[in-house]
Protein backbone atom coordinates (compact mmCIF):
# COMPACT_ATOMS: atom_id res chain seq x y z
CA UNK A 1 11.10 -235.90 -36.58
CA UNK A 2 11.54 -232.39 -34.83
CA UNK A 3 8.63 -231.06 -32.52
CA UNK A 4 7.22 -228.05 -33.59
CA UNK A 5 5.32 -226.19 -30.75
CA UNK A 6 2.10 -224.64 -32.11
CA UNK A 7 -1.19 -223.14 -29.94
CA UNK A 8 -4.72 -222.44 -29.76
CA UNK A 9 -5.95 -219.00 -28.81
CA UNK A 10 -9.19 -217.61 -27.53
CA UNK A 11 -10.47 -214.95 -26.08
CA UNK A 12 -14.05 -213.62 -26.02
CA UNK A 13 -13.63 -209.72 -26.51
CA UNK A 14 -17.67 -209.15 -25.69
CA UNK A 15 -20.61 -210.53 -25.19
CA UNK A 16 -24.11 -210.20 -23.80
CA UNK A 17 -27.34 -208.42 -24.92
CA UNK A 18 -26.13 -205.34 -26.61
CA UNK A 19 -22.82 -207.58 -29.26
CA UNK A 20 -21.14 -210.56 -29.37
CA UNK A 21 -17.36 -211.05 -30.82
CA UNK A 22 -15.45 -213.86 -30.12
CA UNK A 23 -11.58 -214.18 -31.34
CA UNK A 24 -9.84 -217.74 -32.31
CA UNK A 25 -6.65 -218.61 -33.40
CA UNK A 26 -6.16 -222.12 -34.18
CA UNK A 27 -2.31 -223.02 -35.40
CA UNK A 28 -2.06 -219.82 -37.52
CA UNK A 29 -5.93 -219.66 -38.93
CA UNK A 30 -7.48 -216.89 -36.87
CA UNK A 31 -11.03 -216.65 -37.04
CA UNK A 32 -13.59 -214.10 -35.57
CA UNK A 33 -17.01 -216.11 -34.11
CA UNK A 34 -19.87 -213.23 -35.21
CA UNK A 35 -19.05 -208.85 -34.88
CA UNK A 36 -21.63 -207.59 -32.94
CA UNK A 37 -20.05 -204.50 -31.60
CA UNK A 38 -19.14 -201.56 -33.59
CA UNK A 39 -15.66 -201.79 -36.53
CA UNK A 40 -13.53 -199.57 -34.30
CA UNK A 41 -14.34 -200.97 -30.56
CA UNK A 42 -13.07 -204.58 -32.01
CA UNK A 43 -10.10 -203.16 -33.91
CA UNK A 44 -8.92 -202.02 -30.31
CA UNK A 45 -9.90 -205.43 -28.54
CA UNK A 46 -8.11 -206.82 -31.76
CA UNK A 47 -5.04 -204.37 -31.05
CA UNK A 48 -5.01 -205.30 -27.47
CA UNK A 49 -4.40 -208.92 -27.80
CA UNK A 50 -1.69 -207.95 -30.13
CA UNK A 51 -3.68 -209.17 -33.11
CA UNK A 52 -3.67 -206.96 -36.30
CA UNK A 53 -7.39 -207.02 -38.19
CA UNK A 54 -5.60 -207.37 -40.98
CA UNK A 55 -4.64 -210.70 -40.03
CA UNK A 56 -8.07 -212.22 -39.76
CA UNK A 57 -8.54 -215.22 -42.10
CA UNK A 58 -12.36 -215.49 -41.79
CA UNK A 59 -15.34 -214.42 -39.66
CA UNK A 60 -17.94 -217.57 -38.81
CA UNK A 61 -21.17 -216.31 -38.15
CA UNK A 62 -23.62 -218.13 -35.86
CA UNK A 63 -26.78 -216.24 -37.31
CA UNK A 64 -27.76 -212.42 -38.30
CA UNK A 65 -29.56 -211.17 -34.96
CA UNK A 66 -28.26 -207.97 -34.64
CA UNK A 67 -26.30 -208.35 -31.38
CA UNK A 68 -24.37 -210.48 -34.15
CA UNK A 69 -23.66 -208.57 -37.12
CA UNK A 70 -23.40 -205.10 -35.74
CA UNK A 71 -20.01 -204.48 -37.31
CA UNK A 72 -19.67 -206.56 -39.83
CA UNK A 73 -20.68 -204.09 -42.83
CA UNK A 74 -17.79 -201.93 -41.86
CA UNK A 75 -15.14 -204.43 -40.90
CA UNK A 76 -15.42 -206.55 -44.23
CA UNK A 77 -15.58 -203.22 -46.69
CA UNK A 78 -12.59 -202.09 -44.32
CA UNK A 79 -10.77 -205.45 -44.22
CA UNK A 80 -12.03 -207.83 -47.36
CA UNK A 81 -11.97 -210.47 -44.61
CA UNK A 82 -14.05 -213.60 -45.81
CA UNK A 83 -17.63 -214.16 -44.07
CA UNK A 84 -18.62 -217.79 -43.85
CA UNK A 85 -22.34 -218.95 -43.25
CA UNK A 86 -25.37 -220.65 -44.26
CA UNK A 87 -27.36 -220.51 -47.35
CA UNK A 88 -30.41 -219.11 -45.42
CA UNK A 89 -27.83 -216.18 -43.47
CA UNK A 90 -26.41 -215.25 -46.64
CA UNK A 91 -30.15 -214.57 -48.25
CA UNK A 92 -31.06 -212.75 -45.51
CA UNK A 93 -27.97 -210.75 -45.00
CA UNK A 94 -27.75 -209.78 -48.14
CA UNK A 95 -30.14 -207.48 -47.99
CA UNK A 96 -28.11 -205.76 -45.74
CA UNK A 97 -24.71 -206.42 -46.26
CA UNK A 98 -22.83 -206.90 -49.89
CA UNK A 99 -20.42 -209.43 -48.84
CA UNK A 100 -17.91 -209.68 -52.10
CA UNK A 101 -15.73 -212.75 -50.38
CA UNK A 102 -18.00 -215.34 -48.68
CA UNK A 103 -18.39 -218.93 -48.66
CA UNK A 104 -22.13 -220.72 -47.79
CA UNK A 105 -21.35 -223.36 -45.42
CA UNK A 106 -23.64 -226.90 -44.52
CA UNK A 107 -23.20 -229.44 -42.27
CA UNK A 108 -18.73 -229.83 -42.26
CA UNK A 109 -16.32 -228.09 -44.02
CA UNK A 110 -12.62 -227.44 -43.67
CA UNK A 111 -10.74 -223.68 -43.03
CA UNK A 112 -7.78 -224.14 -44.02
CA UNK A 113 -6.41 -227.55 -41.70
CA UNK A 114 -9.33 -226.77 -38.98
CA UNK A 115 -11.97 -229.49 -39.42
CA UNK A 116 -14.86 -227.08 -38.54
CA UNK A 117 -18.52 -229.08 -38.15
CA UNK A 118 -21.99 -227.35 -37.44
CA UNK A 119 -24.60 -228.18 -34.92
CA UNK A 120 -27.93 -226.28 -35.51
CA UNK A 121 -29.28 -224.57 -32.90
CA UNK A 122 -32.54 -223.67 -31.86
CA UNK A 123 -33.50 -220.11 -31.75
CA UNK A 124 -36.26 -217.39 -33.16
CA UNK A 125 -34.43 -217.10 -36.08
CA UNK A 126 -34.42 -218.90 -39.55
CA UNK A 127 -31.24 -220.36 -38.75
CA UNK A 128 -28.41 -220.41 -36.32
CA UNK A 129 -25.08 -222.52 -36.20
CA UNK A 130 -23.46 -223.58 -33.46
CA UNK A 131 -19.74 -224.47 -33.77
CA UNK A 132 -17.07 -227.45 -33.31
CA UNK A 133 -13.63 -226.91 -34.58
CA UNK A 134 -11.08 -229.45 -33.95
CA UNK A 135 -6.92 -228.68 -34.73
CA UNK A 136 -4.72 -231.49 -34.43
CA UNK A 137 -5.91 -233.02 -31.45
CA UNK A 138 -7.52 -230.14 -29.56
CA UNK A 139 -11.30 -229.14 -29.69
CA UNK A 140 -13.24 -226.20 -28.93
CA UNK A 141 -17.20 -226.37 -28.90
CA UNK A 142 -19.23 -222.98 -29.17
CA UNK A 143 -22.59 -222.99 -28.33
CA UNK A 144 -24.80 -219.71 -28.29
CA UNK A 145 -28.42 -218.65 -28.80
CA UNK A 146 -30.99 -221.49 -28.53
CA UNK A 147 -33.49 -222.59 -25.89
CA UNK A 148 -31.79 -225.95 -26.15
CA UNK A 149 -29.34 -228.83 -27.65
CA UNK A 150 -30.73 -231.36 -29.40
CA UNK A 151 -30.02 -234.60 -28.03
CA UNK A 152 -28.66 -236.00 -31.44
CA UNK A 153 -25.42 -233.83 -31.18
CA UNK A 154 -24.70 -234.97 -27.52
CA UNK A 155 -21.83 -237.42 -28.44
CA UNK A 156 -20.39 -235.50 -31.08
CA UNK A 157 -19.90 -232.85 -27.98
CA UNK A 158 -18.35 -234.36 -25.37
CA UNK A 159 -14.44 -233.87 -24.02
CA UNK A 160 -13.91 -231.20 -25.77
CA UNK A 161 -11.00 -229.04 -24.73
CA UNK A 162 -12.94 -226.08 -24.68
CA UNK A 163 -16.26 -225.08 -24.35
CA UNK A 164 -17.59 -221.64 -24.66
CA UNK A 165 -21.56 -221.76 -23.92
CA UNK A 166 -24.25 -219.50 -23.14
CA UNK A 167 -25.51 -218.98 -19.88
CA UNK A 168 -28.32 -216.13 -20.67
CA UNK A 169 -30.34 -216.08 -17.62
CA UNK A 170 -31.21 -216.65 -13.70
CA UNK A 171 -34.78 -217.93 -14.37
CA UNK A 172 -36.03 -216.01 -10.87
CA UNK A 173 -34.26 -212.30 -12.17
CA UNK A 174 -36.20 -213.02 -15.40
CA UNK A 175 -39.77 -214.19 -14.09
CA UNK A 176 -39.78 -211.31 -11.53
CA UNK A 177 -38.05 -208.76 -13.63
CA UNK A 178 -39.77 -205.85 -15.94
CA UNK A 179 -39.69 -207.46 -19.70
CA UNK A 180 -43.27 -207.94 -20.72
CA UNK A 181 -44.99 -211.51 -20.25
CA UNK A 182 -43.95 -212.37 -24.28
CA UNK A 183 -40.61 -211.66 -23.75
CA UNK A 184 -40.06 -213.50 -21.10
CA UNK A 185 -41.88 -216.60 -22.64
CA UNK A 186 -39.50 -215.93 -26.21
CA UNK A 187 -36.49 -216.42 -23.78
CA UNK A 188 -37.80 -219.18 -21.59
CA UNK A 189 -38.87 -221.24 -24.48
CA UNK A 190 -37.65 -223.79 -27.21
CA UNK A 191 -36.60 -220.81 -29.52
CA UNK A 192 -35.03 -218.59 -26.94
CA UNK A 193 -31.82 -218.89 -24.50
CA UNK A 194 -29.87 -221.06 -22.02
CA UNK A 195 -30.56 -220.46 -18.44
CA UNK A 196 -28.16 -220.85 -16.22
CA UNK A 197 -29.27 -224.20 -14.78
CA UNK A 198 -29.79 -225.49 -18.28
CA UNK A 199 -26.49 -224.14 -19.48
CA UNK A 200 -24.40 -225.79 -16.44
CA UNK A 201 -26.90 -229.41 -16.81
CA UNK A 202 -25.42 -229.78 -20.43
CA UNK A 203 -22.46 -228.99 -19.51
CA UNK A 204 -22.17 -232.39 -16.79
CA UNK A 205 -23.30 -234.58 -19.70
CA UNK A 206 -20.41 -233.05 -22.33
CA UNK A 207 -17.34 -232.17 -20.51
CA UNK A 208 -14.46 -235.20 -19.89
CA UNK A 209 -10.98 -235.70 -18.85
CA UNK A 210 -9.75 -233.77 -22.16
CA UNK A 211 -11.73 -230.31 -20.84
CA UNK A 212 -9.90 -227.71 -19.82
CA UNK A 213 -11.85 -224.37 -19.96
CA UNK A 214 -15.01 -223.27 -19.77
CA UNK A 215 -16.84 -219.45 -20.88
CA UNK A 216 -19.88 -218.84 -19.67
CA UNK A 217 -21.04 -216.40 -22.58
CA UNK A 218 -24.23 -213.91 -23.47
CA UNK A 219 -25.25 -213.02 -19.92
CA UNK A 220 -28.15 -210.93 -20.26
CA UNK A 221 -27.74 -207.34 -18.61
CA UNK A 222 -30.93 -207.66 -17.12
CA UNK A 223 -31.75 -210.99 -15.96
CA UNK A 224 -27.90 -212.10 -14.65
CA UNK A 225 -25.08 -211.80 -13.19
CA UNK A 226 -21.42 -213.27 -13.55
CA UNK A 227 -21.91 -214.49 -9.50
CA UNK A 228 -25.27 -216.41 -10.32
CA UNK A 229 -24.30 -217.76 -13.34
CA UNK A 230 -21.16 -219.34 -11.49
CA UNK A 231 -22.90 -220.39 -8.37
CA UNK A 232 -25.42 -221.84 -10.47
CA UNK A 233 -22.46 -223.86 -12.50
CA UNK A 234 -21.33 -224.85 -9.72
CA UNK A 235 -23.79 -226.02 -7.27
CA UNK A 236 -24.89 -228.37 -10.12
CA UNK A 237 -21.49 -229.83 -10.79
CA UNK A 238 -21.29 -230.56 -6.73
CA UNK A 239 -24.69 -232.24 -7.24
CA UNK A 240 -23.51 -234.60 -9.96
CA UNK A 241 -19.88 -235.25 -8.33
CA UNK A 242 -17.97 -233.18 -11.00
CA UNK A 243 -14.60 -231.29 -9.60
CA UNK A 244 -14.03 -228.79 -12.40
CA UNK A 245 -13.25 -224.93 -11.59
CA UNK A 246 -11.37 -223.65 -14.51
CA UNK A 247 -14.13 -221.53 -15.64
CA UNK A 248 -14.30 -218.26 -16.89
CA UNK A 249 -17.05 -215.58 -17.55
CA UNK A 250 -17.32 -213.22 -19.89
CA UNK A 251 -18.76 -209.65 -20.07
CA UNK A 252 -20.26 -207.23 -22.27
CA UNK A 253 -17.48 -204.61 -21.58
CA UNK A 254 -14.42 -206.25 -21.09
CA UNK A 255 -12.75 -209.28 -22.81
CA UNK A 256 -11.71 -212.13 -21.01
CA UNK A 257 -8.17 -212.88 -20.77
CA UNK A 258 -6.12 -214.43 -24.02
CA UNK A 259 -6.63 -218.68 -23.15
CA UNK A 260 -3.50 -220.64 -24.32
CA UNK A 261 -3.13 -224.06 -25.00
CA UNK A 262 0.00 -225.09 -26.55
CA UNK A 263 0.29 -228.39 -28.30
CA UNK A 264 2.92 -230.08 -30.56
CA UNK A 265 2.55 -231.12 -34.28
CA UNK A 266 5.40 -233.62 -35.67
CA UNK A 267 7.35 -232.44 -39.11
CA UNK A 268 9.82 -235.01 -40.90
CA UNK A 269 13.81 -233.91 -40.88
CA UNK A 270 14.91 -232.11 -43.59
């Protein structure tokens, strides 16, 4: 049998309040996680990873907030690329967006040899998907938008190789910041985002000896800051005897580097 070298890509080209875009490559799949900045501005995030839009094989999206779909209209009537999502995305999107190639997704599916399975998460929206796509052997878990993770999907996300998670908020910016009293309830609650303490608590009771990286994504403008969010991290993995640094955080402005992890997949002699 010959070894045939082979590697998973990531990079998160923005994220926070005002769009979200994340870029995958798994094998030679690559996928786009949501387009929430404008057409052009992820063309040249696309262009600067060396990636031509041309060559995207399908955009997943987690749900239709707007921070989430900014671009898409433009980029599929540009592009043709195929949207996948949920039954209750696709009615609602539709209003908005004539997607001619799309495919409603529920529960697992395969893209092309990615074994891609949804966790629902919990946000003030009709729906929203969280994601876990396994390649070969490797795993990536993305987790975005919702006040919490239901306990049921706890083992299906542990040791994952990567895990790119929200980590919205510094509850003390937000409670003594100037959003109105609703606001800050929306974000604090059930239905709203991970704080940075919540976001890094999951995090001890899912990553293993098969982790590693970590994004921190969808820092709010307002209510955090890259050094909080990572002192917060932190601080709680020294609590709970955890020695794990290889973390990253993402921005609203600039992507984060291109993450590589090679692997090997076995093909019979010719």
């Amino acid at each position: 049998m010959d070894n045939v070298k082979q590697m998973i890509n990531i990079s998160v080209l923005a994220s926070g309040s005002k769009g979200n875009v994340s870029y995958i490559a798994l094998g030679k799949t690559k996928i786009l996680v949501d387009i929430g900045i404008t057409s052009s501005s992820l063309e040249k995030k696309l262009l600067d990873i060396e990636v031509n839009p041309k060559e995207i094989d399908a955009i997943l999206l987690t749900h239709i907030h707007t921070d989430h779909i900014n671009g898409l209209k433009v980029f599929i009537k540009k592009y043709n690329t195929k949207v996948y999502l949920s039954e209750k995305m696709y009615f609602e999107l539709s209003k908005i967006v004539y997607l001619e190639k799309y495919e409603i997704i529920d529960k697992k599916f395969i893209l092309e040899n990615i074994n891609i399975e949804i966790i629902k998460m919990s946000h003030d929206i009709d729906d929203c998907n969280g994601y876990i796509m396994e390649y070969n052997d490797k795993s990536i878990a993305y987790i975005t938008d919702t006040g919490y993770i239901n306990r049921k999907y706890f083992e299906k996300l542990k040791n994952k190789d990567i895990y790119v998670i929200e980590s919205n908020h510094d509850v003390d910016m937000l409670m003594t910041g100037n959003r109105p009293y609703y606001i800050r309830q929306r974000i604090l609650g059930d239905n709203g985002h991970l704080s940075n303490e919540k976001a890094a608590l999951y995090l001890t009771k899912f990553i293993g000896e098969q982790t590693k990286k970590i994004i921190l994504i969808h820092l709010s403008d307002d209510n955090n800051t890259k050094e909080l969010a990572l002192e917060s991290l932190n601080k709680i993995f020294q609590e709970t005897n955890i020695n794990f640094d290889n973390i990253i955080i993402s921005s609203q402005s600039e992507r984060t580097d291109l993450i590589e992890i090679w692997l090997k997949l076995y093909v019979l002699e010719k």
